[in-house]
Protein backbone atom coordinates (compact mmCIF):
# COMPACT_ATOMS: atom_id res chain seq x y z
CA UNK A 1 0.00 0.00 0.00
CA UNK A 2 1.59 3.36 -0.88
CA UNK A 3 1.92 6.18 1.45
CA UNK A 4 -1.29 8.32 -0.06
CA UNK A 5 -3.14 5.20 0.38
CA UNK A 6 -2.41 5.31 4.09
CA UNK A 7 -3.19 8.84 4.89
CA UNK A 8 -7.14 7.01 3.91
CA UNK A 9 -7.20 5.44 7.12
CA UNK A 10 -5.93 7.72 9.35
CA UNK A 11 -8.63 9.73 11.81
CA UNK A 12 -7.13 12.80 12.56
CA UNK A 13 -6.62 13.70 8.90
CA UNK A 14 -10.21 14.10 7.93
CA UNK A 15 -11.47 17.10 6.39
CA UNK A 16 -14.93 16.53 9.06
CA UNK A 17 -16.28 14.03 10.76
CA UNK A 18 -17.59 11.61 7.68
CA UNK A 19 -21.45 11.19 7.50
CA UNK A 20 -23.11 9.11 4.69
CA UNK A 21 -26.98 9.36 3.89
CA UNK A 22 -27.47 6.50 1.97
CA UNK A 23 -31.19 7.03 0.20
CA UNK A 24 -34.19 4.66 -0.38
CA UNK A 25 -33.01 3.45 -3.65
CA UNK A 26 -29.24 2.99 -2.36
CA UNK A 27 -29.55 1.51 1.03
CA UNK A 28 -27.87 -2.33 0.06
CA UNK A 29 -24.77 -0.28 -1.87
CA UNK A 30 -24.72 1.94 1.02
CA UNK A 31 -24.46 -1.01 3.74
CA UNK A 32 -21.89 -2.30 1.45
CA UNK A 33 -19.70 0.98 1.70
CA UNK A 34 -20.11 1.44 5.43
CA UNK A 35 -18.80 -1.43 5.80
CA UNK A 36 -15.46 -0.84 3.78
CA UNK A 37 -15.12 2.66 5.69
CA UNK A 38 -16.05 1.10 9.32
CA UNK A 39 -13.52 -1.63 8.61
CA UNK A 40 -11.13 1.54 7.36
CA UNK A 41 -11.55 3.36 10.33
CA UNK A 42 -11.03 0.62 12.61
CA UNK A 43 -7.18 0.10 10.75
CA UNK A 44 -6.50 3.57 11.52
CA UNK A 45 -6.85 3.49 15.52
CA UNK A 46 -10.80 4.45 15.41
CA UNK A 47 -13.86 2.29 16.25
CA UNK A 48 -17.15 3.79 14.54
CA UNK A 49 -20.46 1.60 14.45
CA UNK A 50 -21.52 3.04 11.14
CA UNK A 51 -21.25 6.37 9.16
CA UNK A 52 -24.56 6.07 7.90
CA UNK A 53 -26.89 8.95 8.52
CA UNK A 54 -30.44 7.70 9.59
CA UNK A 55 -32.90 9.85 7.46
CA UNK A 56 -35.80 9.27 4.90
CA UNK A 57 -38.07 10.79 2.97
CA UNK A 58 -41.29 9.93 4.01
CA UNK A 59 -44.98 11.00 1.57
CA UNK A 60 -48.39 11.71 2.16
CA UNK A 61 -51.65 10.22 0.64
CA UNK A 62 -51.66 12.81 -1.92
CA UNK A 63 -47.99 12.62 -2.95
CA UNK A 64 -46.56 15.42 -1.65
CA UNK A 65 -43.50 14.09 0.21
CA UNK A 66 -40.25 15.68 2.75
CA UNK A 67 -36.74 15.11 3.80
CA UNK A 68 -36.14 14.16 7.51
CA UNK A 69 -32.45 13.66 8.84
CA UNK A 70 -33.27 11.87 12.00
CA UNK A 71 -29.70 12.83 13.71
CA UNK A 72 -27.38 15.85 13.55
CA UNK A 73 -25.26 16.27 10.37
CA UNK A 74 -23.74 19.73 11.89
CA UNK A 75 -20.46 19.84 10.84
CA UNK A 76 -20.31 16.61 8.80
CA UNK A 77 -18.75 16.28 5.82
CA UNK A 78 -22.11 14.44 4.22
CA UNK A 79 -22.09 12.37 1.41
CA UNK A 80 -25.58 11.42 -0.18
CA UNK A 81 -25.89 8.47 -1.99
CA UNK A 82 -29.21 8.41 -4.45
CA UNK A 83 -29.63 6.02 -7.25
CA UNK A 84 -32.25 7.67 -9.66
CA UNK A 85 -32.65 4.38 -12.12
CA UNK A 86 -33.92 2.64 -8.91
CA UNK A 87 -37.64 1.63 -10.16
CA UNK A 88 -38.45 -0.81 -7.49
CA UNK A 89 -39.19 1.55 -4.87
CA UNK A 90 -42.84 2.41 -4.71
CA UNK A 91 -45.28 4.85 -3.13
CA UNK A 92 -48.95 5.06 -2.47
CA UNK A 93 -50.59 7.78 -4.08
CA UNK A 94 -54.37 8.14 -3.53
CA UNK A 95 -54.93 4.78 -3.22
CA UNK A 96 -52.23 3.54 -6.06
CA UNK A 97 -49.28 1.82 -5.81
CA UNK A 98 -46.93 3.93 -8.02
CA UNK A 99 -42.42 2.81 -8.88
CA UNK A 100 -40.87 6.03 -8.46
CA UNK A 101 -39.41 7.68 -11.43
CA UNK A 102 -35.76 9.26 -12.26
CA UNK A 103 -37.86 12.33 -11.31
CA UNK A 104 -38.90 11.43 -8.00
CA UNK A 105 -35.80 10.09 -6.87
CA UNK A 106 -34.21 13.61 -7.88
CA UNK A 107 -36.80 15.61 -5.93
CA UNK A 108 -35.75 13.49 -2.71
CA UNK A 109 -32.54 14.53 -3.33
CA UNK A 110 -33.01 18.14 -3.28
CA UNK A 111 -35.23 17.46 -0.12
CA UNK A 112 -32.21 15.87 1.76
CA UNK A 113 -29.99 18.51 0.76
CA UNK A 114 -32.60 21.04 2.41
CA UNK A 115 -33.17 18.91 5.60
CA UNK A 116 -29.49 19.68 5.99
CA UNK A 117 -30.49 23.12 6.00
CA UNK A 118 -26.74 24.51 5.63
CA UNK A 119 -25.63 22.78 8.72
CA UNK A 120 -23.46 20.24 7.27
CA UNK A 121 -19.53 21.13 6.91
CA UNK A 122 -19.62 19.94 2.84
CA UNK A 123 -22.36 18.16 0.94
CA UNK A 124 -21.50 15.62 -1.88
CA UNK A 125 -23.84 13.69 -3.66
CA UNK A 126 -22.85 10.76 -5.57
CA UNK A 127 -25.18 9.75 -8.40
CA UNK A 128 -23.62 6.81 -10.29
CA UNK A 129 -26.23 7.32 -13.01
CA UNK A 130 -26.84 10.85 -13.43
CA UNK A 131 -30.10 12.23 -13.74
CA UNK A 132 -31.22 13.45 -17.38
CA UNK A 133 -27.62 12.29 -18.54
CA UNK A 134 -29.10 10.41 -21.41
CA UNK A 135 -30.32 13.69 -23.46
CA UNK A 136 -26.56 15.22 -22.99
CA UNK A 137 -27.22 17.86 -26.62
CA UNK A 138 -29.79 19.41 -28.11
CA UNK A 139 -31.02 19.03 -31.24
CA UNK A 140 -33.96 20.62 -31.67
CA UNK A 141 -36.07 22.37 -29.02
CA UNK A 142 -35.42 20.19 -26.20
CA UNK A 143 -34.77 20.60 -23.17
CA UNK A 144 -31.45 20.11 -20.84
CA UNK A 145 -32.24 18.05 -17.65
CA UNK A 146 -28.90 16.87 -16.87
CA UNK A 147 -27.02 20.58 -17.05
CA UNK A 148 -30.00 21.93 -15.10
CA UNK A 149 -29.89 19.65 -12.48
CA UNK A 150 -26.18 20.20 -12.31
CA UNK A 151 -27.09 24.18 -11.66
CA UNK A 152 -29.33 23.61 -9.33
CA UNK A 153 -27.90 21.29 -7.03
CA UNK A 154 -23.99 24.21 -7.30
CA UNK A 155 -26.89 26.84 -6.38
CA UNK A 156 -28.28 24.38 -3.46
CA UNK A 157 -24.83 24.07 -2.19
CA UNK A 158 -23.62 20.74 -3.29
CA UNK A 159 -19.47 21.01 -3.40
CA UNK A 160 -19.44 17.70 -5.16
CA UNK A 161 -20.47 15.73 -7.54
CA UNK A 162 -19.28 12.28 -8.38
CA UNK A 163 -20.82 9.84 -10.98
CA UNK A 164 -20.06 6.90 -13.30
CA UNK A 165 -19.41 6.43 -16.70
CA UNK A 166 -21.79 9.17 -17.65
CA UNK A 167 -23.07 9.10 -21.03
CA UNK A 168 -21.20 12.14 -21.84
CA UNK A 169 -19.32 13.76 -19.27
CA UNK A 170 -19.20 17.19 -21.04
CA UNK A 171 -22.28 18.14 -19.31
CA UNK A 172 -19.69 19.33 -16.66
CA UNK A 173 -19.23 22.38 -19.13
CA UNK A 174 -22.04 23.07 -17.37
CA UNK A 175 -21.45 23.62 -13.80
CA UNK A 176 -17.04 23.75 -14.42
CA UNK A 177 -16.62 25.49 -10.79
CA UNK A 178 -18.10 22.97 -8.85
CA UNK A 179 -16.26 19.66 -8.13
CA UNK A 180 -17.32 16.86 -10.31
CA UNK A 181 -15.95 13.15 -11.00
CA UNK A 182 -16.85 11.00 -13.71
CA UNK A 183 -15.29 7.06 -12.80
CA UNK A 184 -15.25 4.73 -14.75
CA UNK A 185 -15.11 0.66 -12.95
CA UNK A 186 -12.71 -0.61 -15.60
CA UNK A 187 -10.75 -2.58 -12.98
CA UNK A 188 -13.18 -4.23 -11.58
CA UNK A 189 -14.69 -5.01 -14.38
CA UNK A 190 -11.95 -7.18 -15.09
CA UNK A 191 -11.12 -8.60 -12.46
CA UNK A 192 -14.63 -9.94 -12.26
CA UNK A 193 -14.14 -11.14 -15.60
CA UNK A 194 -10.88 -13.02 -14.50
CA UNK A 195 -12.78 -14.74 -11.64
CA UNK A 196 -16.10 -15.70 -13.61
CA UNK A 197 -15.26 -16.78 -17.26
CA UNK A 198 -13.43 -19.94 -18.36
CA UNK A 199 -10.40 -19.97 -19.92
CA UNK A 200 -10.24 -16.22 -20.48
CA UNK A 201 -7.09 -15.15 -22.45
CA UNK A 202 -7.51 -11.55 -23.29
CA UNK A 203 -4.06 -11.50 -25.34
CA UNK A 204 -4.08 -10.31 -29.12
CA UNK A 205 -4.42 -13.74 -31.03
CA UNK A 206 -7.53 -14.85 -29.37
CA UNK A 207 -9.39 -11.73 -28.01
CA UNK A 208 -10.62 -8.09 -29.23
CA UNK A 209 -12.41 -5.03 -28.43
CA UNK A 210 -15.44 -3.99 -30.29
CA UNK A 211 -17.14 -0.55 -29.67
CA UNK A 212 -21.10 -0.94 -30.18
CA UNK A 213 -20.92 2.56 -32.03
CA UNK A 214 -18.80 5.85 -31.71
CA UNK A 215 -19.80 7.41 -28.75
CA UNK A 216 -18.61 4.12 -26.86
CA UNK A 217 -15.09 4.50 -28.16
CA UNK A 218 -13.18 5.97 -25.76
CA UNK A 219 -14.11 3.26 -23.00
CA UNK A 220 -13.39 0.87 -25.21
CA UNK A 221 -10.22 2.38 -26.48
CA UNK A 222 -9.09 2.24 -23.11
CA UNK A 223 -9.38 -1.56 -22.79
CA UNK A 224 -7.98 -2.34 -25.70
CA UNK A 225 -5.16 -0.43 -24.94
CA UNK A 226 -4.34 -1.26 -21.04
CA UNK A 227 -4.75 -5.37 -22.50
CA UNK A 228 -2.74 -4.90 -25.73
CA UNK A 229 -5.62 -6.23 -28.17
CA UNK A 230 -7.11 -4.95 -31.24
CA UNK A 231 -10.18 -2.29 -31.29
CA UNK A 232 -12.80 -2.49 -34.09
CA UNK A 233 -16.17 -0.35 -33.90
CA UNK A 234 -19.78 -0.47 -35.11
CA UNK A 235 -21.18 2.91 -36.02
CA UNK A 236 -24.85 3.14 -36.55
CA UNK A 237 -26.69 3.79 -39.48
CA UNK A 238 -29.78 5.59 -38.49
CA UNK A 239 -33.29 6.88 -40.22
CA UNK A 240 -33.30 10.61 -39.40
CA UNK A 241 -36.58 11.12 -41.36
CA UNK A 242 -38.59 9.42 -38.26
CA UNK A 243 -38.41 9.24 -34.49
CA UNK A 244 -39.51 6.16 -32.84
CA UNK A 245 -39.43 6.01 -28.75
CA UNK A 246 -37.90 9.41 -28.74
CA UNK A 247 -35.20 8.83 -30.80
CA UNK A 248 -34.35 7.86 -34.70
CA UNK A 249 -34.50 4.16 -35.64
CA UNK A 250 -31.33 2.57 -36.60
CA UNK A 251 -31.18 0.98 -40.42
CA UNK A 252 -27.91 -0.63 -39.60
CA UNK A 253 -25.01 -1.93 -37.67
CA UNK A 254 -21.25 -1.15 -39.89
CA UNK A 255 -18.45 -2.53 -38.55
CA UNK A 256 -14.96 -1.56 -39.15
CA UNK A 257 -11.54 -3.25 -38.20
CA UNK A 258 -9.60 -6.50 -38.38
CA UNK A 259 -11.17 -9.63 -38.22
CA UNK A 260 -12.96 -11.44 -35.25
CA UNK A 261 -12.86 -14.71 -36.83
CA UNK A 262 -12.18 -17.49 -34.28
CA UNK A 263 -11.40 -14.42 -31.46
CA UNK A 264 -12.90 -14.13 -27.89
CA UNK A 265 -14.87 -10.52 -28.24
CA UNK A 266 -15.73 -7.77 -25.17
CA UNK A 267 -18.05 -5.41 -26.16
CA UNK A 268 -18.43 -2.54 -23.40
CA UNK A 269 -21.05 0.46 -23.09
CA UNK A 270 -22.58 2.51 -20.32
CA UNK A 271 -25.89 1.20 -20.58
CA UNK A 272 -27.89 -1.54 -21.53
CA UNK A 273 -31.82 -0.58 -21.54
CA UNK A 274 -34.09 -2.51 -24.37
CA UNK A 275 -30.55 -4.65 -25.36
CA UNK A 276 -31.79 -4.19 -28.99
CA UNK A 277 -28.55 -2.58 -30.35
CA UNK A 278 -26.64 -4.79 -27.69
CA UNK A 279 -27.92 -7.64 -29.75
CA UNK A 280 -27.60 -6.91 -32.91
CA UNK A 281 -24.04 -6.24 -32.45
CA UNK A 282 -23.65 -9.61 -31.58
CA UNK A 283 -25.46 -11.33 -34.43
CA UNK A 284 -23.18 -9.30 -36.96
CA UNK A 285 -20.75 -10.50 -35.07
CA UNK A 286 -21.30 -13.59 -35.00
CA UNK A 287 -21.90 -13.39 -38.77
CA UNK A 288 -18.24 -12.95 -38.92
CA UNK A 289 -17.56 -15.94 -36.80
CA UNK A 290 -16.19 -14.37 -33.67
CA UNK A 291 -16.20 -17.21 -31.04
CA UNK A 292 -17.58 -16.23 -27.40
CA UNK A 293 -18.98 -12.84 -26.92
CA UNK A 294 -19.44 -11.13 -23.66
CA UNK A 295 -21.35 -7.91 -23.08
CA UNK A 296 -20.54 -4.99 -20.25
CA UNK A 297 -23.19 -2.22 -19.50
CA UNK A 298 -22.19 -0.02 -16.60
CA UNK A 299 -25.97 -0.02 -15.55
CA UNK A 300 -27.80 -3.48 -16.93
CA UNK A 301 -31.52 -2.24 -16.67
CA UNK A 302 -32.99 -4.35 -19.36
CA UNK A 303 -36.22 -2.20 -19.66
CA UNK A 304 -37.72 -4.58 -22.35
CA UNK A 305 -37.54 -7.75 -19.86
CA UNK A 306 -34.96 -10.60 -20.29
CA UNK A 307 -36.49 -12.98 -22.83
CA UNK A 308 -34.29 -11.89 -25.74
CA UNK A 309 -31.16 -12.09 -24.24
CA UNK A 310 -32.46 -15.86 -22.94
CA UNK A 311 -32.86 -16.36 -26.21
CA UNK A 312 -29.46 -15.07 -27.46
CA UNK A 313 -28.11 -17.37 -24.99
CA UNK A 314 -29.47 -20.34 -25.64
CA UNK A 315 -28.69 -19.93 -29.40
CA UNK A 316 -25.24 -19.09 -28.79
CA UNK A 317 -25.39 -15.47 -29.95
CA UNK A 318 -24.16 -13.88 -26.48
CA UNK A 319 -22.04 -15.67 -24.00
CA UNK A 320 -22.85 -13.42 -21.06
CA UNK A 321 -23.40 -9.90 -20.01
CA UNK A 322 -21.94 -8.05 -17.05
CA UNK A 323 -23.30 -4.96 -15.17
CA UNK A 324 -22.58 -2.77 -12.15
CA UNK A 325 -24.65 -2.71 -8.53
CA UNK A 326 -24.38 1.10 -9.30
CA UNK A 327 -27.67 0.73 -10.04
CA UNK A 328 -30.71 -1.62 -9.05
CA UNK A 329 -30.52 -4.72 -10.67
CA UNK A 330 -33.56 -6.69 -10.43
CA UNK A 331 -33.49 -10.30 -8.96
CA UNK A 332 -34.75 -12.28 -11.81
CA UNK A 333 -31.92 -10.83 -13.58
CA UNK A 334 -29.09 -11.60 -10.84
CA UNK A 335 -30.76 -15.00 -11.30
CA UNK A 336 -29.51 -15.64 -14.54
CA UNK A 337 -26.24 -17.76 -15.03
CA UNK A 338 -25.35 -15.51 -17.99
CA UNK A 339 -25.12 -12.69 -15.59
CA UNK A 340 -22.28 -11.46 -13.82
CA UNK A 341 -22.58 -8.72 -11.49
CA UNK A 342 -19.39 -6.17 -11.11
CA UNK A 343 -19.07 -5.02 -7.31
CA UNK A 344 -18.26 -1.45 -7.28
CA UNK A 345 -18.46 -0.60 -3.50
CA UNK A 346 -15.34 -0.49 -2.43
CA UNK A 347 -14.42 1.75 -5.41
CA UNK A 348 -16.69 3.94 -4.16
CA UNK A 349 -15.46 3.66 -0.85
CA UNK A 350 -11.71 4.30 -1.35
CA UNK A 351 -12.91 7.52 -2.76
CA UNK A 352 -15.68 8.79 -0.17
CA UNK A 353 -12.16 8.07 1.83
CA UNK A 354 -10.24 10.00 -0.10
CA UNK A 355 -12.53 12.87 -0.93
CA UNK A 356 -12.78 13.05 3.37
CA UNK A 357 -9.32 13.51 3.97
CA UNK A 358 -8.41 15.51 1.27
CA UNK A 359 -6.42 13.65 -0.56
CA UNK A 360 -5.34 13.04 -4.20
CA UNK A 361 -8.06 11.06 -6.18
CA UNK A 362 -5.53 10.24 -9.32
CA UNK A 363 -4.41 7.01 -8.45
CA UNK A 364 -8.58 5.92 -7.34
CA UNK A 365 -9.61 7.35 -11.03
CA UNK A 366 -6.40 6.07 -13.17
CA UNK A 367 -7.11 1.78 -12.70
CA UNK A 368 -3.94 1.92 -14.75
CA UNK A 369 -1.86 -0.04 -11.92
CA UNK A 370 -4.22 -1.86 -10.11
CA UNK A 371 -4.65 -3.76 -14.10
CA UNK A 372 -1.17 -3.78 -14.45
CA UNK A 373 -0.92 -5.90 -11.24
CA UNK A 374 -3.90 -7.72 -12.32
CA UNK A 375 -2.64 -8.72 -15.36
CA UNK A 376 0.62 -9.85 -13.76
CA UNK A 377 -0.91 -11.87 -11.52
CA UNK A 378 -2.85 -14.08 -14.19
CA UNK A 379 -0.11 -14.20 -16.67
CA UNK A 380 0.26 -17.87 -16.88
CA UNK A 381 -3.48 -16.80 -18.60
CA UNK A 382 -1.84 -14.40 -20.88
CA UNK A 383 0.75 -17.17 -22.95
């Protein structure tokens, strides 16, 4: 462990005393990080029973809901943990059972930020998936969700902001005084990958990267390139004349780059949510004989059920699919044996850690390392 590594631990180095409000639709990936930061704390000379801040956001019979923080967060250096993809939490609403929306899981936010009521010593929220990050441009009159939440939650006081993989991290052009990380699991996404798949050889003769289209690129780049494998790319071909499910069909999957015949294939994106384009990737891929295919989706949320990829499955199309606990992942789909879920807590641990005691993030964000160690230590794998 290197020195800035150590300075983690240590108690009297914090910036505050560390509070963590981990909400509704977080509370099992909270437990999980109190854990790491109890077990933390202990190493460094101090015994806590948990950082977690004991607070909810409780709603009436017609809806209308508000932030409690049952405890004092005065002088705290709070982080608030919200998962806005989380669609299994519900509410009653005149009667009606209603799964709250990327919407409603926002609005609790900014309610926790007010219980605070200016009292904490630094508020950070961490939003793996970030709200309205899917409609990062504008094209034609449309609105900006993601840079307007970003505004709002600067102007509410939030010092920072740390998410994952987000769909285009840009959007911090919006809000570029206010602290905000965008990390991106690519160690552990390997690692997992080590410990669940047979006879997995990422070297150059038998494995490659493909990027589903060009806004994937750079993640994938970045495998490719830490393993020492080829990188080839579908771009999509799309009807621009029509817009179906708010956004224009696509006509067709290109590829382009060296072959995949006979070669082990990773195909990695930030999210899977019908699988559609997921899929047909892997048909044209397997068009071009590529032997076994495995998926990654930072957030797995399968909106259009499971069936297809079951199908894929059992035809041989898809070999399996990995996803993050960054966001709820329901539990017909941790079920499946083609699944394989990538634990991200402790990543998000080490840097609530760091973040707390001021200290460098670099060597948290850059996975460079931690894969060159990983590599090493499989490389009777990599002959």
């Amino acid at each position: 462990m290197n020195q800035s590594s150590k300075v983690i631990f240590e108690e009297n180095s914090r910036v505050a005393p560390l509070g963590v409000i981990a909400m509704e639709s977080a509370t099992v990936l909270g437990d999980k990080i109190n854990n790491y930061l109890i077990r933390w704390a202990k190493e460094g000379g101090t015994e806590y029973d948990t950082f977690l801040v004991e607070a909810d956001c409780p709603r009436f019979s017609s809806g209308d809901a508000k932030g409690i923080i049952k405890e004092s967060v005065r002088g705290k250096d709070l982080f608030i943990i919200v998962d806005v993809c989380n669609y299994s939490c519900k509410y009653t609403m005149f009667g009606n059972e209603n799964s709250m929306s990327p919407d409603d899981h926002y609005q609790d936010l900014k309610r926790m930020i007010q219980a605070a009521s200016g009292k904490a010593h630094r508020i950070n929220v961490i939003m793996p998936s970030l709200y309205g990050g899917r409609q990062h441009k504008r094209s034609y009159r449309e609105s900006l969700d993601c840079a307007v939440a970003l505004q709002e939650l600067e102007n509410m006081g939030v010092s920072n902001i740390v998410a994952f993989d987000a769909h285009d991290p840009r959007v911090h052009n919006a809000v570029p005084l206010m602290g905000f990380d965008n990390l991106m699991p690519s160690y552990q996404v390997l690692k997992t990958m080590f410990k669940t798949i047979d006879n997995f050889r990422p070297v150059k003769d038998s494995f490659m990267i493909i990027s589903p289209d060009e806004g994937a690129i750079n993640r994938n780049m970045y495998y490719a390139s830490v393993l020492g494998v080829d990188l080839g790319m579908f771009y999509k071909r799309r009807d621009y004349s029509r817009v179906v499910n708010g956004r224009n069909p696509i006509v067709a999957h290109e590829y382009l780059g060296n072959s995949v015949e006979g070669k082990d294939v990773f195909i990695a994106d930030d999210i899977i949510s019908s699988g559609e384009s997921m899929l047909d990737i892997a048909y044209e891929l397997k068009k071009r004989k590529a032997n076994r295919i495995y998926a990654y989706a930072t957030y797995a949320i399968f909106t259009n059920g499971l069936e297809t990829f079951d199908k894929a499955v059992a035809e041989g199309m898809i070999d399996g699919v990995f996803g993050t606990n960054l966001t709820y992942i329901k539990p017909e789909l941790k079920d499946r044996p083609w699944f394989h879920e990538v634990d991200v807590s402790k990543y998000i641990a080490y840097f609530i850690s760091a973040l707390n005691h001021d200290v460098s993030t670099s060597l948290i964000m850059d996975p460079h390392e931690k894969i060159k160690q990983l590599l090493e230590k499989h490389k009777d794998k990599l002959v």
